[in-house]
C-alpha atoms as a PDB file:
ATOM      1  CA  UNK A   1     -11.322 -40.488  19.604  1.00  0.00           C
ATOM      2  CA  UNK A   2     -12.849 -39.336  16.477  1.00  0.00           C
ATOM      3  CA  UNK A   3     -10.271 -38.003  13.914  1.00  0.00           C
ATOM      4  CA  UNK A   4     -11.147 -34.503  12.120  1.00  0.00           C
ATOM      5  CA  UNK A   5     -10.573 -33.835   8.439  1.00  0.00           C
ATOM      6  CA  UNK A   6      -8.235 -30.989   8.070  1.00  0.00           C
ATOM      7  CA  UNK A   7      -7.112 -29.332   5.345  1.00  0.00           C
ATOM      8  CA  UNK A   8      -4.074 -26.591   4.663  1.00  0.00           C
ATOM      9  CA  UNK A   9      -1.935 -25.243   2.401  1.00  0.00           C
ATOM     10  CA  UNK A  10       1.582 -26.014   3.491  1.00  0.00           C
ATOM     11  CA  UNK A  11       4.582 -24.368   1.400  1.00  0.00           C
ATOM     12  CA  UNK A  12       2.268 -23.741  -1.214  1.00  0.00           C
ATOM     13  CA  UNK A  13       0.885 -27.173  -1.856  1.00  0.00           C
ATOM     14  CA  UNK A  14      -2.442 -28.345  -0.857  1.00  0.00           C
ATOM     15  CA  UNK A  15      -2.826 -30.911   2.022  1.00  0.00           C
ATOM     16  CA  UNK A  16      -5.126 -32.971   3.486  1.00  0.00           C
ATOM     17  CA  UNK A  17      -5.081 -34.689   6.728  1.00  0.00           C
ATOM     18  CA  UNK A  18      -6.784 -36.248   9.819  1.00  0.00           C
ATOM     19  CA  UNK A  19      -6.199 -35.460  13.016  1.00  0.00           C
ATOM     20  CA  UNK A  20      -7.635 -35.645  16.474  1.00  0.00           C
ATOM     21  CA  UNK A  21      -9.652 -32.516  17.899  1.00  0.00           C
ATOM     22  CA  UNK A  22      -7.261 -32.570  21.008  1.00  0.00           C
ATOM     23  CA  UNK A  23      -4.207 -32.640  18.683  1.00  0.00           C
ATOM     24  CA  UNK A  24      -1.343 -30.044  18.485  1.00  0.00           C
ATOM     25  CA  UNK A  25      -0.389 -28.223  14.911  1.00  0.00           C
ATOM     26  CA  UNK A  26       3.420 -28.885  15.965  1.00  0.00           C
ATOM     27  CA  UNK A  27       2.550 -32.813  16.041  1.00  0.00           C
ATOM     28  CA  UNK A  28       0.474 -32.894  12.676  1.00  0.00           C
ATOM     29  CA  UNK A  29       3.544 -30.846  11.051  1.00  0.00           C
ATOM     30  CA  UNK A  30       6.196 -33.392  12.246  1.00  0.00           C
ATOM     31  CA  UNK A  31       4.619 -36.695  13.099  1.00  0.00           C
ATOM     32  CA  UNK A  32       1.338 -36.593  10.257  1.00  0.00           C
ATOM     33  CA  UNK A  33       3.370 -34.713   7.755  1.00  0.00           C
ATOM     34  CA  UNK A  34       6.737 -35.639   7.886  1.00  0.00           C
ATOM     35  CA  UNK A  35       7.880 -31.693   8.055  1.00  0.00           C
ATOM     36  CA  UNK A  36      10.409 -31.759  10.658  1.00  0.00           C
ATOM     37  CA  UNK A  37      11.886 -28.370  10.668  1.00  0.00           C
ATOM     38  CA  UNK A  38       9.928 -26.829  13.133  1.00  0.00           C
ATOM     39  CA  UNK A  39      10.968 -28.109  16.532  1.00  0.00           C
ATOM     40  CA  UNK A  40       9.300 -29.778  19.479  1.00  0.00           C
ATOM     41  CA  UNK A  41      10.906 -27.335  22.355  1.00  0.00           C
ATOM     42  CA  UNK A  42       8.908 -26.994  25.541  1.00  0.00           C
ATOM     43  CA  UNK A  43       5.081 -27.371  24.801  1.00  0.00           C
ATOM     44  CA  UNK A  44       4.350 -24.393  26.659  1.00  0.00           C
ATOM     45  CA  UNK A  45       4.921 -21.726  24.374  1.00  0.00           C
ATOM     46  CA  UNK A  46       8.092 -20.317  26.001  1.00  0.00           C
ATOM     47  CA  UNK A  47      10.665 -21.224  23.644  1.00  0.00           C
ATOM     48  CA  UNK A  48       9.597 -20.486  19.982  1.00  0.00           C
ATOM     49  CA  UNK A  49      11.546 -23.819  18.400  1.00  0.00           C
ATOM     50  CA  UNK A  50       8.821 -24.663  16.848  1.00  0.00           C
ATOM     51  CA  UNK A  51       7.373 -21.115  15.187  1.00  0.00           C
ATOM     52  CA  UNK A  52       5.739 -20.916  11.852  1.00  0.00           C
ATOM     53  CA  UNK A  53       4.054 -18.665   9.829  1.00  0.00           C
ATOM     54  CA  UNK A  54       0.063 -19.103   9.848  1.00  0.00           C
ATOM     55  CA  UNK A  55      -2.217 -16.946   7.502  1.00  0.00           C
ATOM     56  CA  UNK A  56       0.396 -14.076   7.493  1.00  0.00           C
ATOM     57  CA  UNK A  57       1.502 -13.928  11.340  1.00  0.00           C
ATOM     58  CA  UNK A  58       4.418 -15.743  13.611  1.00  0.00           C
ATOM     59  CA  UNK A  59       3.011 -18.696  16.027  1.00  0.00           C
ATOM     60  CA  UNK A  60       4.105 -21.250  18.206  1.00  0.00           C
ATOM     61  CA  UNK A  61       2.971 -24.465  16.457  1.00  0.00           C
ATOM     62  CA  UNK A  62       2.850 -26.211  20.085  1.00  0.00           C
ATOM     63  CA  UNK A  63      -0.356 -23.354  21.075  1.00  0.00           C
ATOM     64  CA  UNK A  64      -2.394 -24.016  18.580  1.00  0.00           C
ATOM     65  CA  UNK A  65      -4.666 -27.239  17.770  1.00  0.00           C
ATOM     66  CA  UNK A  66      -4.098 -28.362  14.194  1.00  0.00           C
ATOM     67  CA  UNK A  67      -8.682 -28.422  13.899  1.00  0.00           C
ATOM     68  CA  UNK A  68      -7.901 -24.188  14.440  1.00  0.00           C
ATOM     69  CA  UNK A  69      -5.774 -24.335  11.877  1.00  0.00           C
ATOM     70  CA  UNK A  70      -7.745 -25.717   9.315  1.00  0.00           C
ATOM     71  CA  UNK A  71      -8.070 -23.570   5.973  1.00  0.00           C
ATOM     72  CA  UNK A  72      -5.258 -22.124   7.152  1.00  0.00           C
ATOM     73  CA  UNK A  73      -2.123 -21.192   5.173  1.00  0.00           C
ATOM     74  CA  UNK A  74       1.109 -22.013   6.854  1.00  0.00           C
ATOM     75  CA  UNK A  75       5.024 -21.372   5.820  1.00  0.00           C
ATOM     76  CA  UNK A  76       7.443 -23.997   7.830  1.00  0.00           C
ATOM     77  CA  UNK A  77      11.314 -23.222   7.957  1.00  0.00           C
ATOM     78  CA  UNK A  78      11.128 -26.064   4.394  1.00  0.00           C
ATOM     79  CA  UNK A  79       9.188 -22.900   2.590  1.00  0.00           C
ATOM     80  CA  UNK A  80      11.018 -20.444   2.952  1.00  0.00           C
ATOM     81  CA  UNK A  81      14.142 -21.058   0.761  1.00  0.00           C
ATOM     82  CA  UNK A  82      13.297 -20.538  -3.246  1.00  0.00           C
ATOM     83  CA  UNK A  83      13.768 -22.957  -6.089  1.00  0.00           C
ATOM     84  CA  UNK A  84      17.151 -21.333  -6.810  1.00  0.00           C
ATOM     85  CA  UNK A  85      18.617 -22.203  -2.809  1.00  0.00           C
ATOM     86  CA  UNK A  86      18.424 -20.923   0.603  1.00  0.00           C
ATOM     87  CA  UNK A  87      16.644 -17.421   1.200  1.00  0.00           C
ATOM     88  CA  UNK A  88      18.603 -14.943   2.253  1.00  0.00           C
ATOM     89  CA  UNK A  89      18.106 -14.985   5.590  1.00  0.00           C
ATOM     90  CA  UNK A  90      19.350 -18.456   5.704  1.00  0.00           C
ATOM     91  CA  UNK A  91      22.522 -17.503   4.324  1.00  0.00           C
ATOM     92  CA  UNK A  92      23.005 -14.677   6.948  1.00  0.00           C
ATOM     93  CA  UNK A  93      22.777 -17.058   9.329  1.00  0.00           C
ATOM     94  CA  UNK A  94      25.575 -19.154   8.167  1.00  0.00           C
ATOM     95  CA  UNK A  95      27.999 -16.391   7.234  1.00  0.00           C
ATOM     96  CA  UNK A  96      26.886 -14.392  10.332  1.00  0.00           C
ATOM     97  CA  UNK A  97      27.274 -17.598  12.624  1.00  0.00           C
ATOM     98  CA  UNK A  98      23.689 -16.745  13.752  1.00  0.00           C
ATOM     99  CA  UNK A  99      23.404 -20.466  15.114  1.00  0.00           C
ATOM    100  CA  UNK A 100      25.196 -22.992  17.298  1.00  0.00           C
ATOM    101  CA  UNK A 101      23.878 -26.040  17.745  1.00  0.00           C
ATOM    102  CA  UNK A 102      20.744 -25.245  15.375  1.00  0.00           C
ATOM    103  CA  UNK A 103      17.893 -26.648  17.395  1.00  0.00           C
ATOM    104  CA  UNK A 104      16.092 -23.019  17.650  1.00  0.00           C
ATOM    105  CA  UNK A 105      17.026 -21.859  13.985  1.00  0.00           C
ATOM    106  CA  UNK A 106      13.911 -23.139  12.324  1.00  0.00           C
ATOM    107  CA  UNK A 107      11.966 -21.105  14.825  1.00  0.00           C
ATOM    108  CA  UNK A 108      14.589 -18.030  14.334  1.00  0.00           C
ATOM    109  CA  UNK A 109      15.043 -18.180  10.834  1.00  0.00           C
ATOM    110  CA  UNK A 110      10.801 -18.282  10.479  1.00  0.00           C
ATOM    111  CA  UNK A 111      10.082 -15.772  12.646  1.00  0.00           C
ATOM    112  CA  UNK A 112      12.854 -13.605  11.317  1.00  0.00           C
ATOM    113  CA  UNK A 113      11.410 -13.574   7.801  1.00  0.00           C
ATOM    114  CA  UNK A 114       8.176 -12.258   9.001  1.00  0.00           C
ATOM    115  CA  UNK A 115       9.640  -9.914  10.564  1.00  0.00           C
ATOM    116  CA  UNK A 116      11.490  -8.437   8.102  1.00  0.00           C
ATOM    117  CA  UNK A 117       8.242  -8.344   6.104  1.00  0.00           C
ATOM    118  CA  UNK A 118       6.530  -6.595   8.803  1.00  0.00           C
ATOM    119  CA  UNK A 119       9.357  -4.244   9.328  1.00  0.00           C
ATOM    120  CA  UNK A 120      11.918  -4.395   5.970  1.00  0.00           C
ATOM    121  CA  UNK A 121      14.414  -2.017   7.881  1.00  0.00           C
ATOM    122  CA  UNK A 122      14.278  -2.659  11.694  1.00  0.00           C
ATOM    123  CA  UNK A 123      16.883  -1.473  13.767  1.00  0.00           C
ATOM    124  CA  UNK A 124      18.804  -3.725  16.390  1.00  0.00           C
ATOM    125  CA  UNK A 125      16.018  -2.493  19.354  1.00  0.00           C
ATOM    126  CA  UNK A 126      13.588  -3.665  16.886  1.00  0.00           C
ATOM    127  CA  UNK A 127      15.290  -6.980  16.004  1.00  0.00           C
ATOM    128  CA  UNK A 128      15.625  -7.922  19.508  1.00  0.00           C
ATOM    129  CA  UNK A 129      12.291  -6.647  20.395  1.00  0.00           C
ATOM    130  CA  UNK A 130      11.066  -8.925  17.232  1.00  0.00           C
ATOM    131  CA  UNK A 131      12.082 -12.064  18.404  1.00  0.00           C
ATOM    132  CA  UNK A 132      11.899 -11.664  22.109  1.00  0.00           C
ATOM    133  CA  UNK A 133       9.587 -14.994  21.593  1.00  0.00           C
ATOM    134  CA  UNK A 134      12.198 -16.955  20.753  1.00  0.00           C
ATOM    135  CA  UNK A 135      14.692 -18.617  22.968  1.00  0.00           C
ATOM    136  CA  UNK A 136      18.562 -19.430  21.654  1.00  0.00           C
ATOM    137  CA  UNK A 137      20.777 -21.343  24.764  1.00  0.00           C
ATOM    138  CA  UNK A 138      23.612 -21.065  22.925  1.00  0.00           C
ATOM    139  CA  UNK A 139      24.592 -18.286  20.995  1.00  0.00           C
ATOM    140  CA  UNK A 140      23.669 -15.242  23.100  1.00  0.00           C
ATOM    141  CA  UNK A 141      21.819 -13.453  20.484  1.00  0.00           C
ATOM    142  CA  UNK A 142      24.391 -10.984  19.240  1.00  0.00           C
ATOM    143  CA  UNK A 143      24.883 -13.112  16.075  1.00  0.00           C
ATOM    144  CA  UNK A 144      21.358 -13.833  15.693  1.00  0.00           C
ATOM    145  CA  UNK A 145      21.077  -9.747  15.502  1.00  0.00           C
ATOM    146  CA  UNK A 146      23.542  -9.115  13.506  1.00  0.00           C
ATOM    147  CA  UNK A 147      22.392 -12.146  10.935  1.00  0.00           C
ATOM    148  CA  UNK A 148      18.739 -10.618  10.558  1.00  0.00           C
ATOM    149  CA  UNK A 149      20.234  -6.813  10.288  1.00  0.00           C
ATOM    150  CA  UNK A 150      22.589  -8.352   7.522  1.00  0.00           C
ATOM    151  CA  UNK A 151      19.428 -10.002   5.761  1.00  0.00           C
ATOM    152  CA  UNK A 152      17.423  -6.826   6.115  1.00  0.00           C
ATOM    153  CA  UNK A 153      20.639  -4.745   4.529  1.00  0.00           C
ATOM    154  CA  UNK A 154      20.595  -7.391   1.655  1.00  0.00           C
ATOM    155  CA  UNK A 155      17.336  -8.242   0.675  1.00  0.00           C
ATOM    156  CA  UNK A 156      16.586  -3.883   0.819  1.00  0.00           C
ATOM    157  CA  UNK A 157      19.661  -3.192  -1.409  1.00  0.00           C
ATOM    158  CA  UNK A 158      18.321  -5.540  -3.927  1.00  0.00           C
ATOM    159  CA  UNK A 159      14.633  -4.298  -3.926  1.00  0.00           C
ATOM    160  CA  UNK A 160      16.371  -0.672  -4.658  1.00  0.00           C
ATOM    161  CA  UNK A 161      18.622  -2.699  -7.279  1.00  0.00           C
ATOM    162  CA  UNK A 162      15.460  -4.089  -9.340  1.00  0.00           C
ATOM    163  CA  UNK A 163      13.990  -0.510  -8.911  1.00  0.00           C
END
């Protein structure tokens, strides 16, 4: 099959790659690209592992063909911490214990930052509402939701701070 030129901006730097027409974001990210944080989870959508942000909006990297994404720009789970360490979010997470065995967090942690752009002071209904899309088998959720209410607290105390 006839590989397609694609190209994206990816964390902020340019890239250029080929891929076939039939062929999943999720597998150009990983296999193509050698950005491994977002997850191969179910392939169906249901489970959110594998979430990024593309052109400004959460998706499921496994429902979307990497030729639709071209042009595109995307944020993986390996953009969203700054030159100076982990984001904020990442941290709640840790102190929070907002993860287990960690295969979802990627997802979580991705789709948690976008929604705490979309909505900088959500309450719990709208955490849980938020990230209904994405699947945790291990921790329950409470941490998770607590973790992203943490972030939220954080990252809104410090945009008053710098006011």
């Amino acid at each position: 099959m006839k590989k397609m030129h694609i190209e994206l901006t990816i964390n902020g730097k340019q890239v250029e790659t080929l891929a076939e027409p039939r062929e999943l974001l999720i597998h150009v990210l990983r296999e193509r690209l050698g950005l491994t944080g977002p997850h191969i989870g179910c392939e169906t959508s249901h489970c959110g592992a594998c979430t990024v942000d593309l052109n400004g909006k959460s998706v499921k990297s496994c429902t979307i063909f990497a030729a639709q994404a071209n042009g595109a720009t995307i944020t993986t789970i390996e953009g969203i911490a700054g030159p100076d360490g982990m984001h904020v979010l990442q941290n709640s997470f840790r102190e929070h214990h907002g993860l287990q065995c960690g295969f979802c967090t990627p997802g979580m942690i991705t789709r948690a930052w976008r929604l705490l752009q979309e909505n900088p002071t959500p309450t719990e209904e709208d955490v849980r509402f938020g990230m209904a899309g994405n699947l945790c088998r291990c921790t329950g959720y409470q941490n998770i939701v607590k973790a992203i209410l943490a972030a939220a607290s954080e990252l809104n105390s410090a945009k008053e701070a710098a006011q």
